[in-house]
C-alpha atoms as a PDB file:
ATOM      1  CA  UNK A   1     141.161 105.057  71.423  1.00  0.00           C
ATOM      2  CA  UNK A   2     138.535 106.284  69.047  1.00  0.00           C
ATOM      3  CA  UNK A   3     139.025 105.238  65.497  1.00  0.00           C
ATOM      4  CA  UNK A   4     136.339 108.217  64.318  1.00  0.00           C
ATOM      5  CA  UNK A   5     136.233 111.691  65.327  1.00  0.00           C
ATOM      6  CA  UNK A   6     134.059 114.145  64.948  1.00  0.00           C
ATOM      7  CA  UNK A   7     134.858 117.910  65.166  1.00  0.00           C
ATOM      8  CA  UNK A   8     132.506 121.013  63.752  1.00  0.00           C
ATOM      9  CA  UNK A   9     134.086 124.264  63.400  1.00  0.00           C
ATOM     10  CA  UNK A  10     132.406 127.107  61.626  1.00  0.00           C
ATOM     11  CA  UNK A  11     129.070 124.813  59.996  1.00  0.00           C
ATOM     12  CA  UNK A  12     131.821 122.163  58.960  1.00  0.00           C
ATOM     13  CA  UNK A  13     131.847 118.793  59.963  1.00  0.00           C
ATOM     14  CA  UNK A  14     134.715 116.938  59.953  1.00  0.00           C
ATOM     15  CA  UNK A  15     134.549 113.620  60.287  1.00  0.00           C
ATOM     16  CA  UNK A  16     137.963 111.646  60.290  1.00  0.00           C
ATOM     17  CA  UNK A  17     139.026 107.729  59.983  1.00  0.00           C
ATOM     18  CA  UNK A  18     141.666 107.402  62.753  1.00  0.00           C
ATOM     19  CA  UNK A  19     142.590 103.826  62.276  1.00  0.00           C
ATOM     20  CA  UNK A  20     145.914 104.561  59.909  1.00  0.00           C
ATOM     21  CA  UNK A  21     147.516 101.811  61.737  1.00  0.00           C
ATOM     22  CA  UNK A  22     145.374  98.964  59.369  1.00  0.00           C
ATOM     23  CA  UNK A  23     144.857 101.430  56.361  1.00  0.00           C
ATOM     24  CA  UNK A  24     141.865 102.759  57.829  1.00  0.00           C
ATOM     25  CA  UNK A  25     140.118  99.385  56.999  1.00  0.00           C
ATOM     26  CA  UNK A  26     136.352  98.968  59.048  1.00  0.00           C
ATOM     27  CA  UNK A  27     135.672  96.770  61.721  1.00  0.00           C
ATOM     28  CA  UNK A  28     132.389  96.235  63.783  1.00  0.00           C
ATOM     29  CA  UNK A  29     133.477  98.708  66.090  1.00  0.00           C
ATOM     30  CA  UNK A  30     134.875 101.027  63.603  1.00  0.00           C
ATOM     31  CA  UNK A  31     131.093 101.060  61.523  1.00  0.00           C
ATOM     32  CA  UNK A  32     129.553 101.698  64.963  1.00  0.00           C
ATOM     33  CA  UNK A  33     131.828 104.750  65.465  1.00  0.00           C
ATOM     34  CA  UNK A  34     131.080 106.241  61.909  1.00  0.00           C
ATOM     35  CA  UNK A  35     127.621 105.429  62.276  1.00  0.00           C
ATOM     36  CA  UNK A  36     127.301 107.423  65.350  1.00  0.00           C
ATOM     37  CA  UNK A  37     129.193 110.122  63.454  1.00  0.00           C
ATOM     38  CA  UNK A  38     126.704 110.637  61.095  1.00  0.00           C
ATOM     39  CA  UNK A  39     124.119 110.094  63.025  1.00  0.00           C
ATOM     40  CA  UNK A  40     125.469 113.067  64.929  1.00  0.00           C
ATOM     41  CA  UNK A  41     125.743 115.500  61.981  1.00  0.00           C
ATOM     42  CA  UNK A  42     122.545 114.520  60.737  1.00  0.00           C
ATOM     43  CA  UNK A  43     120.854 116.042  63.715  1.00  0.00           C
ATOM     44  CA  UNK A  44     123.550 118.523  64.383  1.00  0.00           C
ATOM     45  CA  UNK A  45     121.680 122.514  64.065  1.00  0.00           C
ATOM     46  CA  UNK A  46     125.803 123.709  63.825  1.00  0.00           C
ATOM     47  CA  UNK A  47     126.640 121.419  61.167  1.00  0.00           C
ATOM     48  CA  UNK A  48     125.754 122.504  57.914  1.00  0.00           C
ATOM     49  CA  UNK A  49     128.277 120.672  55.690  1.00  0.00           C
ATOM     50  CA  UNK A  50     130.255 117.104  56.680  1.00  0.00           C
ATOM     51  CA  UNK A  51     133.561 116.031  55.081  1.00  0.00           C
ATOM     52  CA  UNK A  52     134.800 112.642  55.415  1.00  0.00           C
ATOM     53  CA  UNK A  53     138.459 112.094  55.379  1.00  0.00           C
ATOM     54  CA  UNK A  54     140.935 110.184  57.124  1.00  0.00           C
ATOM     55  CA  UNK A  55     144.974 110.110  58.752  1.00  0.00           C
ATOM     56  CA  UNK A  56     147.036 108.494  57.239  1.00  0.00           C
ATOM     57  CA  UNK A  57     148.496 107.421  53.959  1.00  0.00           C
ATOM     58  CA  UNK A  58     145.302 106.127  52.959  1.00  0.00           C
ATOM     59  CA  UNK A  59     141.645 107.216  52.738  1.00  0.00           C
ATOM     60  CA  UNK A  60     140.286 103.464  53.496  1.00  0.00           C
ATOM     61  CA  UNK A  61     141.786  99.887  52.144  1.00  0.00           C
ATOM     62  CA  UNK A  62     138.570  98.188  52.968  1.00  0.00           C
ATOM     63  CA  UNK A  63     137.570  95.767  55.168  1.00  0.00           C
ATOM     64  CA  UNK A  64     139.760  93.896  58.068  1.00  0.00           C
ATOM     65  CA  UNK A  65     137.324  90.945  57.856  1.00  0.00           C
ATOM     66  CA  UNK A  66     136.232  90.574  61.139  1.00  0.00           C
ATOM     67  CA  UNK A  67     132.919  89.725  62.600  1.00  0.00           C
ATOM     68  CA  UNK A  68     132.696  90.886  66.374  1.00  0.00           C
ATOM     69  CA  UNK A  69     132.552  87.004  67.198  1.00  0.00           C
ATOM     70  CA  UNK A  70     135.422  84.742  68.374  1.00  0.00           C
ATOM     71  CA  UNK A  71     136.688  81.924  66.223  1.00  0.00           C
ATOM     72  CA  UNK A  72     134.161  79.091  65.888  1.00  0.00           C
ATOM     73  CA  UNK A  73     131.444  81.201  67.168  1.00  0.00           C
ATOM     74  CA  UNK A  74     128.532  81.366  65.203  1.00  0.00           C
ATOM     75  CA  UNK A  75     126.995  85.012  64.641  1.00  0.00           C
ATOM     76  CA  UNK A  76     123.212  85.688  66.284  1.00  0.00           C
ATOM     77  CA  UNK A  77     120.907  87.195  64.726  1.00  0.00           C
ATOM     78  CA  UNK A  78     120.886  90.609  66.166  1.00  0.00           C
ATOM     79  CA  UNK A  79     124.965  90.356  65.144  1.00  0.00           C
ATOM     80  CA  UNK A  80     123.668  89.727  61.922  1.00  0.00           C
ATOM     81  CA  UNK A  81     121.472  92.757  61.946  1.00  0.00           C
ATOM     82  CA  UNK A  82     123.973  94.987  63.337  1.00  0.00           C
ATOM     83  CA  UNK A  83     126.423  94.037  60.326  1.00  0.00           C
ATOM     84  CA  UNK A  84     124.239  94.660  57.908  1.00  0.00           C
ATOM     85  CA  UNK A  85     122.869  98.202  59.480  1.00  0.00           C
ATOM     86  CA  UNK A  86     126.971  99.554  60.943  1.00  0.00           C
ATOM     87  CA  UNK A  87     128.499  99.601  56.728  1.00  0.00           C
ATOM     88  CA  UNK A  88     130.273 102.329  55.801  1.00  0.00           C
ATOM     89  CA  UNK A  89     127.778 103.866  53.317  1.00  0.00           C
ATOM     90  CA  UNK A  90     124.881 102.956  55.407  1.00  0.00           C
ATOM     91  CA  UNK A  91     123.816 105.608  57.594  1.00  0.00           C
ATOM     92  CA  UNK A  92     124.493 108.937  54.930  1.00  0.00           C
ATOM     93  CA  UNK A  93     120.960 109.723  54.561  1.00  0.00           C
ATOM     94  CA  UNK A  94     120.562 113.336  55.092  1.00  0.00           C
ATOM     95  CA  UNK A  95     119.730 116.333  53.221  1.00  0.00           C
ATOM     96  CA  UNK A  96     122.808 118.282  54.370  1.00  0.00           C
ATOM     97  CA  UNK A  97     125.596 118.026  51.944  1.00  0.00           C
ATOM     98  CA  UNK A  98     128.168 115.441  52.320  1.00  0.00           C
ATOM     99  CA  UNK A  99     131.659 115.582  50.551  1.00  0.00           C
ATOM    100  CA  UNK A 100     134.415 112.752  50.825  1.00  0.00           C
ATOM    101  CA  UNK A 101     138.210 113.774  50.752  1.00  0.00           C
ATOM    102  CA  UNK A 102     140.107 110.968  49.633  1.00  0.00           C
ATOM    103  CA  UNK A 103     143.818 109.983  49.495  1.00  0.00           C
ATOM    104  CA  UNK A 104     145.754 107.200  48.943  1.00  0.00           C
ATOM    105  CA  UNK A 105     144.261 103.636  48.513  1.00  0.00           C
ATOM    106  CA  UNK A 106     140.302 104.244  48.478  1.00  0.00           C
ATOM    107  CA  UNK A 107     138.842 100.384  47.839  1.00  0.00           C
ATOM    108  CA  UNK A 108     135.988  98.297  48.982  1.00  0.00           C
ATOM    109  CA  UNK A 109     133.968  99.500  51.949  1.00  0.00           C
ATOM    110  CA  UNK A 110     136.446 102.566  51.521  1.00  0.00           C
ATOM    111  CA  UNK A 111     134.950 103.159  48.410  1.00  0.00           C
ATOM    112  CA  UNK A 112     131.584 102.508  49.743  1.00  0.00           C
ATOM    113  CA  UNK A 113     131.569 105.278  52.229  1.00  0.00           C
ATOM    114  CA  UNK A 114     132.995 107.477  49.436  1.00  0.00           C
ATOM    115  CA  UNK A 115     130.207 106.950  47.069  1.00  0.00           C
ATOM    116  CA  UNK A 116     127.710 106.866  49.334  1.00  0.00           C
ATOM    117  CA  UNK A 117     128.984 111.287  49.598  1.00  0.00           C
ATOM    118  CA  UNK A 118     127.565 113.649  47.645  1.00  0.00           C
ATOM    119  CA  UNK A 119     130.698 115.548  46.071  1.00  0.00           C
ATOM    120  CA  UNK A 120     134.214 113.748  46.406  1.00  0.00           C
ATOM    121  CA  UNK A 121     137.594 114.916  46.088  1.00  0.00           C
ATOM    122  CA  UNK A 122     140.787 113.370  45.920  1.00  0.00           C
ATOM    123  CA  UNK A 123     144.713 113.753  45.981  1.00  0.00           C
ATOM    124  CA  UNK A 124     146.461 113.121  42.695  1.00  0.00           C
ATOM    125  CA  UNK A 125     147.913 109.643  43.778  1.00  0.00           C
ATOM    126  CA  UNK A 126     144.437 108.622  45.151  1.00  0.00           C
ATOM    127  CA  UNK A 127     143.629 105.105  43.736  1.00  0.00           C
ATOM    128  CA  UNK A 128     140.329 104.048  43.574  1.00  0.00           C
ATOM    129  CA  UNK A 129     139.080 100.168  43.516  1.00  0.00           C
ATOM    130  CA  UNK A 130     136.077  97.798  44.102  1.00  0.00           C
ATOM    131  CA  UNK A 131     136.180  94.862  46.910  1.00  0.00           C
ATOM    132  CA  UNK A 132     133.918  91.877  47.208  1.00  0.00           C
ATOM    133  CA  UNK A 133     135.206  91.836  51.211  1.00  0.00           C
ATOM    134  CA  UNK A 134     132.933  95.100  51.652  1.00  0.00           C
ATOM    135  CA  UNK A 135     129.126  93.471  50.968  1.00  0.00           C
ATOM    136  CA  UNK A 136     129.980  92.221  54.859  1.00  0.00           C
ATOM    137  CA  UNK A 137     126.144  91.470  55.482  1.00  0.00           C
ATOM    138  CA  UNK A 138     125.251  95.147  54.175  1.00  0.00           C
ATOM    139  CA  UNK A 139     124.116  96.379  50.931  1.00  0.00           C
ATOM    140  CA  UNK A 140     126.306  96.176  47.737  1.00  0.00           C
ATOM    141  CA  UNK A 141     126.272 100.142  47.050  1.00  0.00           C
ATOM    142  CA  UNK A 142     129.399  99.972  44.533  1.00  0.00           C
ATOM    143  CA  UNK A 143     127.664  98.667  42.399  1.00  0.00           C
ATOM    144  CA  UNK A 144     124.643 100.485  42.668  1.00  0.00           C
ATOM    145  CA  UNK A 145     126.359 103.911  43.059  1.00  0.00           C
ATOM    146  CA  UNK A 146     128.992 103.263  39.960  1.00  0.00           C
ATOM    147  CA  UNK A 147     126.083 102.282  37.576  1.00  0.00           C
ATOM    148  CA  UNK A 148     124.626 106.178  38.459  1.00  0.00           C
ATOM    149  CA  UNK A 149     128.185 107.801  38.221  1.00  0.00           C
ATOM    150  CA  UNK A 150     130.134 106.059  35.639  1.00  0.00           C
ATOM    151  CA  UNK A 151     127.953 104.064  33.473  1.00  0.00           C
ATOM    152  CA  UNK A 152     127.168 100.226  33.265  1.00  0.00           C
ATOM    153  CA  UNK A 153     130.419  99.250  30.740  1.00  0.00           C
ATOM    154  CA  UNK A 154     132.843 100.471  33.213  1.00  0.00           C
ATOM    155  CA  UNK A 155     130.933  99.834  36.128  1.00  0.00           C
ATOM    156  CA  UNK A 156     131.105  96.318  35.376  1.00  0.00           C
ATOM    157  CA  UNK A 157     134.569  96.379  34.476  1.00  0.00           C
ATOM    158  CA  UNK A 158     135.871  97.850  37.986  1.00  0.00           C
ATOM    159  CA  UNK A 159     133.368  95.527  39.742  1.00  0.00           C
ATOM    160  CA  UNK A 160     134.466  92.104  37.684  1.00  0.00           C
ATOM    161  CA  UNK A 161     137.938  93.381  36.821  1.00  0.00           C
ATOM    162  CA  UNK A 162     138.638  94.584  40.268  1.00  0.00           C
ATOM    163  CA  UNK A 163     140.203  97.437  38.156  1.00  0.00           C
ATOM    164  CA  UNK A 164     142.329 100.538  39.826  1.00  0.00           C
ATOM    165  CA  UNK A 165     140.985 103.899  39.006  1.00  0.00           C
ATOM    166  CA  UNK A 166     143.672 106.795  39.355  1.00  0.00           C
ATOM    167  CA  UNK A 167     142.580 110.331  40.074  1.00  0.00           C
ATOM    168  CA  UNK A 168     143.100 111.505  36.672  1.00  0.00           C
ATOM    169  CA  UNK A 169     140.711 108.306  35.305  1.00  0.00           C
ATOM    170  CA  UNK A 170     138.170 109.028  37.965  1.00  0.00           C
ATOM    171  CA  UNK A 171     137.744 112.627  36.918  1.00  0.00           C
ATOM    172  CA  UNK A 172     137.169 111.895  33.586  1.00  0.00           C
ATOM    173  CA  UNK A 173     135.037 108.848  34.239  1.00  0.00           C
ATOM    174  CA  UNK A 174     133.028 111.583  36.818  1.00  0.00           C
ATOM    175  CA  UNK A 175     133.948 109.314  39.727  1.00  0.00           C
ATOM    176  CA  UNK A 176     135.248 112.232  41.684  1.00  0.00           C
ATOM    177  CA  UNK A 177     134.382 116.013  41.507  1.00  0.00           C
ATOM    178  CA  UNK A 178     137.779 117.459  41.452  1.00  0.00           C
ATOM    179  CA  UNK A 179     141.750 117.191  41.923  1.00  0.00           C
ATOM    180  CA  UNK A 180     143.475 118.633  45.523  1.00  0.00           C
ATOM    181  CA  UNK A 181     147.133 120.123  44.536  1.00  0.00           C
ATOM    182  CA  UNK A 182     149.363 122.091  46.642  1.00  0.00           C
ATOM    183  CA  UNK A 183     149.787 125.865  45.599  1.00  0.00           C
ATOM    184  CA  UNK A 184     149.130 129.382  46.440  1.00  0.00           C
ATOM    185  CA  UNK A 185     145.160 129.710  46.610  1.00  0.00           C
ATOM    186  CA  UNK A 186     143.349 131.997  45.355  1.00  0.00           C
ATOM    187  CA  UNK A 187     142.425 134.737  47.345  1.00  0.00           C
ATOM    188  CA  UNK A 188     139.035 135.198  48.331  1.00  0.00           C
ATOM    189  CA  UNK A 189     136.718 138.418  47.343  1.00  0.00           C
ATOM    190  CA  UNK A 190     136.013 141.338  49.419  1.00  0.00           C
ATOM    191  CA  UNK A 191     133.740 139.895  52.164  1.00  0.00           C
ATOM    192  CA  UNK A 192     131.467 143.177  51.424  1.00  0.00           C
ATOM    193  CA  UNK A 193     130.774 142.110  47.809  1.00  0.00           C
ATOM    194  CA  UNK A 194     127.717 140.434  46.108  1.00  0.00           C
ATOM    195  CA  UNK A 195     128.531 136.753  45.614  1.00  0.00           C
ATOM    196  CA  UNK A 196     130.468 136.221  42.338  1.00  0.00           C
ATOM    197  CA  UNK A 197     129.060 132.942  40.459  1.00  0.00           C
ATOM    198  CA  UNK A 198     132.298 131.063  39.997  1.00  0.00           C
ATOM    199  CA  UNK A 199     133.094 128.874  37.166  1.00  0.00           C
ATOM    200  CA  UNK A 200     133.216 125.084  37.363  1.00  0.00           C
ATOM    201  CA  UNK A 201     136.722 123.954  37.997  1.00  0.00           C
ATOM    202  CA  UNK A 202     138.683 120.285  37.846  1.00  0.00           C
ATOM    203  CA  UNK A 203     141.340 121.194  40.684  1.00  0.00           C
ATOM    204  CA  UNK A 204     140.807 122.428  44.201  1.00  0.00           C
ATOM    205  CA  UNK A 205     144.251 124.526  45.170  1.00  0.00           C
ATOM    206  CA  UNK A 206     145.633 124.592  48.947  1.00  0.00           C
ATOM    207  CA  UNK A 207     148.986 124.944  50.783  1.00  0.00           C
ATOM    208  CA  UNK A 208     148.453 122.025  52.021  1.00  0.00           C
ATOM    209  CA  UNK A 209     147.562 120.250  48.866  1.00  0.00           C
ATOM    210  CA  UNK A 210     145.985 117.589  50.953  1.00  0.00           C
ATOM    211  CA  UNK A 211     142.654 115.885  50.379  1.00  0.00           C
ATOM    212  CA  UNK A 212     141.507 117.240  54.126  1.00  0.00           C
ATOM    213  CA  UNK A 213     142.200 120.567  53.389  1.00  0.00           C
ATOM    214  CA  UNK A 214     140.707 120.330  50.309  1.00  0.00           C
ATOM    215  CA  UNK A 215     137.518 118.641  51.551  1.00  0.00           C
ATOM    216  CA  UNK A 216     137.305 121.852  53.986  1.00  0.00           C
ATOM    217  CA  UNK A 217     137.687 124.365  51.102  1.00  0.00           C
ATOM    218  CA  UNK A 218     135.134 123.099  48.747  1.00  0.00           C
ATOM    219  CA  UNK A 219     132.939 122.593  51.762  1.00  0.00           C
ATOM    220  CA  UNK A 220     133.609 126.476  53.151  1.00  0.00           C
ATOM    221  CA  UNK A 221     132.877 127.173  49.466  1.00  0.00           C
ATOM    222  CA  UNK A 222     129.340 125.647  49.381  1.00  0.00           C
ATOM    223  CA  UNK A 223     128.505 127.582  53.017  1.00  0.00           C
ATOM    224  CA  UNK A 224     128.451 130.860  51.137  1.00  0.00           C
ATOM    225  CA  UNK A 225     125.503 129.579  49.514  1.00  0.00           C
ATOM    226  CA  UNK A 226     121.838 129.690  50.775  1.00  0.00           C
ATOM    227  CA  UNK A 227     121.664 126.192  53.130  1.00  0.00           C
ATOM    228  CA  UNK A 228     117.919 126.010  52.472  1.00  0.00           C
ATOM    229  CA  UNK A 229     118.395 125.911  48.743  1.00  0.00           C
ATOM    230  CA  UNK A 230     121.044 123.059  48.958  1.00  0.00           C
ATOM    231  CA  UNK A 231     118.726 121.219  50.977  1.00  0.00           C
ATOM    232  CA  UNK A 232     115.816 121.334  48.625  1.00  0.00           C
ATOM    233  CA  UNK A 233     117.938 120.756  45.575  1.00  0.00           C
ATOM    234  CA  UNK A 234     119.775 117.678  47.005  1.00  0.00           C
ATOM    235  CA  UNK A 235     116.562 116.138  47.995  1.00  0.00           C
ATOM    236  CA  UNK A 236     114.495 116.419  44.574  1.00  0.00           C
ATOM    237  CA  UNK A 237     118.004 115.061  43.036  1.00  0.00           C
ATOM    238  CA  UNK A 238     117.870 112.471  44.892  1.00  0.00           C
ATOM    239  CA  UNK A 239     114.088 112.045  44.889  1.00  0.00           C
ATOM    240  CA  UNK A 240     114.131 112.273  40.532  1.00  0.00           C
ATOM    241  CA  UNK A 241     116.693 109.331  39.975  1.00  0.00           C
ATOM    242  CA  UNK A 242     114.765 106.665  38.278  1.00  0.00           C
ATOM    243  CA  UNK A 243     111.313 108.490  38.396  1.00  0.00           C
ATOM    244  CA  UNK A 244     109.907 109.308  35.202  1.00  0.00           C
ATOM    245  CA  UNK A 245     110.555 112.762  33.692  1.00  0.00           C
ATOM    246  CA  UNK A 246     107.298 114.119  33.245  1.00  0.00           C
ATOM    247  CA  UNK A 247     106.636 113.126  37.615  1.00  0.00           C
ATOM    248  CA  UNK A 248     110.042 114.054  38.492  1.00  0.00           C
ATOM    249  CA  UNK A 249     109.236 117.822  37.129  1.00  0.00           C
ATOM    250  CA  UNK A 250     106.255 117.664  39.563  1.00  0.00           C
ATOM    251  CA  UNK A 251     108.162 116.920  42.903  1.00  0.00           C
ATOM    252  CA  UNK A 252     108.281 119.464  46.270  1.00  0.00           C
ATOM    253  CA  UNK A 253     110.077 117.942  47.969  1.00  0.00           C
ATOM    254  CA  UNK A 254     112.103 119.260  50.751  1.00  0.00           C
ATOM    255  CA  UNK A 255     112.626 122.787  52.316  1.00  0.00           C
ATOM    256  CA  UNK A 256     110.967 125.611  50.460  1.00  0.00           C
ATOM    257  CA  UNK A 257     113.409 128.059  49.349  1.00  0.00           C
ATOM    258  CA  UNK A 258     110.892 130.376  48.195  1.00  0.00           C
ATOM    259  CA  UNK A 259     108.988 130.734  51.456  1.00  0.00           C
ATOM    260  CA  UNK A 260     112.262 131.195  53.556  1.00  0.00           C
ATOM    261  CA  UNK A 261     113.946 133.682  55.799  1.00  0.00           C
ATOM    262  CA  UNK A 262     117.085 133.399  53.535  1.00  0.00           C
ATOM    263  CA  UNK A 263     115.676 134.289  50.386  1.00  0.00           C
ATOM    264  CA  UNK A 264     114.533 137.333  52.061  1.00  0.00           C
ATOM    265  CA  UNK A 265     118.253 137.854  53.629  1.00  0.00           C
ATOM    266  CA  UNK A 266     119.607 136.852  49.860  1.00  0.00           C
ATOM    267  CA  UNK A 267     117.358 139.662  48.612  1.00  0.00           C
ATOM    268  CA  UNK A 268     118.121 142.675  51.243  1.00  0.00           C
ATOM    269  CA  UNK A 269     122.073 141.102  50.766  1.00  0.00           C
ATOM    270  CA  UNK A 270     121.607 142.038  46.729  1.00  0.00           C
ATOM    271  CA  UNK A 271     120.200 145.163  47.624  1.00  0.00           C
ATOM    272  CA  UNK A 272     122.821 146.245  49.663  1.00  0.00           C
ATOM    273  CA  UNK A 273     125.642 145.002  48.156  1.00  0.00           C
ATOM    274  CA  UNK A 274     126.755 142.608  50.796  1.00  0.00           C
ATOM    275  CA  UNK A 275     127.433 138.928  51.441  1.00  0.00           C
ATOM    276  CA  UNK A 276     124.309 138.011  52.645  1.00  0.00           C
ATOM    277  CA  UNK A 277     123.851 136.133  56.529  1.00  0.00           C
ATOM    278  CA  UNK A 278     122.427 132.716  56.231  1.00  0.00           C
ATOM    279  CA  UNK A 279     120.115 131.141  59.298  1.00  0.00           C
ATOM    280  CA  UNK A 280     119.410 128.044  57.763  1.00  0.00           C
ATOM    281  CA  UNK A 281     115.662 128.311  58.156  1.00  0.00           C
END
C-alpha cells in the first residue's frame, strides 16, 4: 500500500502521509514516495498550490531508523546517495507555494518536511520538536531553517535541548503561520465582487477544525490571488535571504508579473467589478 498520496482537486495539491500505523515516521521507501510527490506537483500545470498533511493522530514522529539494507549489510554507495537525496525536506524546491498542515507530534524529519514549506499551520495540540535521528545521510535543515524563523537563542535551545514547542509557543516564536480550530467559518464574499484585502489573522476556522482542512482553506485562500505574482514574490524571497540589501533590491528574478496575461485579467476584473480569472501565465 502506498504510504503517500497525491490528489489535486481544483489547483490544490494534496499531498498526504499514509503511514499512521508508525506515526507517520519515514523510511527509504516512504522518502522515495514523497519525493515522487513533489516531484509531481512541481511539474504539475493543474497544481497551483500543495499542502502537506497526514492521517492519523500525528503529522510525522520522525524517523523509523532504517536503512533499506539487511542487518550486517554494509550500505553502497549509490544507497548512500539515495539517503542523502530521498529526506523529507529535500526535494521542495519549487516556486509554487507550499503549505504544511500539521497535527499531533511534528519532530525530527517530521519537522524537516514542515520547515522545508512555505506557510505552516497547525492544530492546537500540535507539538513541535527537533531529532538528531532525521540528519539520516541528508542535510541538517532544522537547524538551518529554525535559525531563519525563530532566531539563533531558541534555535539552539530546541536543537540542544530537544525542547517541545506547543502551537501556542510556535505562533509566537513565528514557527507556524496560524492556529486550525473548529467553528462556523466565515462565509465567503459575493463571488461577483472585487477582491477584499483581508486582514492578517492568527487562527484559521473550519467545521472540521482539522489541520487538513485547514491546510485546504488557507491554500483555496491564496488561489484567489494572481499565481504569477506568488511565483515571482516567493522566488526573490527566497533569492534575497543572506544577499546584501542594496543587491537584493536589484533582483528579477522569476515570472514577470508586469508583462503577464493576469495583470491584464486583474485589470479588466477591477474594471468590471468582478473576481478576476487567473491562467497562470
Amino acid at each position: 500500500m502506498a504510504e503517500i498520496s497525491y490528489q489535486v482537486d481544483d489547483r490544490v495539491a494534496l499531498i498526504t502521509l499514509q503511514a499512521q500505523g508508525r506515526g507517520n515516521s519515514f523510511n527509504p521507501a516512504m522518502r522515495r514516495e514523497l519525493h515522487q510527490a513533489i516531484t509531481e506537483f512541481r511539474h504539475d500545470d493543474q497544481a497551483w498550490v500543495a499542502v502537506v498533511c497526514a492521517d492519523g493522530a500525528d503529522f510525522c514522529t520522525g524517523s523509523d531508523g532504517s536503512t533499506g539494507t539487511s542487518p550486517g549489510d554494509t550500505q553502497s554507495n549509490k544507497e548512500r546517495r539515495n539517503q542523502a537525496r530521498f529526506w523529507a525536506g529535500g526535494p521542495f524546491e519549487t516556486i509554487k507555494p507550499t503549505i504544511a498542515a500539521v497535527q499531533g507530534t511534528c519532530r525530527g524529519e517530521g519537522l524537516a518536511l514542515a520547515l522545508g514549506c512555505d506557510l505552516r499551520l497547525a492544530e492546537g495540540s500540535a507539538s513541535f520538536q527537533t531529532g538528531l535521528e532525521s540528519l539520516g545521510g541528508g542535510p541538517n535543515i532544522e537547524a538551518v531553517w529554525l535559525v531563519n524563523l525563530v532566531g539563533l537563542a531558541v534555535a539552539l535551545e530546541m536543537l540542544w535541548g530537544g525542547r517541545s514547542v506547543d502551537a501556542q509557543q510556535a505562533s509566537r516564536l513565528g514557527l507556524i503561520n496560524r492556529i486550525v480550530s473548529k467553528g462556523e467559518a466565515e462565509a465567503e464574499g459575493p463571488e461577483e465582487g472585487r477582491l477584499a484585502v483581508r486582514p492578517l489573522t492568527q487562527s484559521v476556522v473550519t467545521a472540521e477544525g482539522s489541520a487538513s482542512s485547514g491546510g485546504i482553506k488557507l491554500a483555496r485562500e491564496l488561489l484567489q490571488y494572481a499565481p504569477v505574482t506568488r511565483s515571482f514574490q516567493k522566488e526573490t524571497a527566497y533569492r534575497s535571504i543572506g544577499v546584501p540589501f542594496h543587491y537584493a533590491q536589484t533582483l528579477e528574478v522569476g515570472p514577470n508579473p508586469y508583462a503577464s496575461e493576469d495583470r491584464i485579467e486583474g485589470t479588466r476584473a477591477f474594471v468590471e467589478n468582478r473576481r478576476p480569472q487567473w491562467h497562470n501565465r
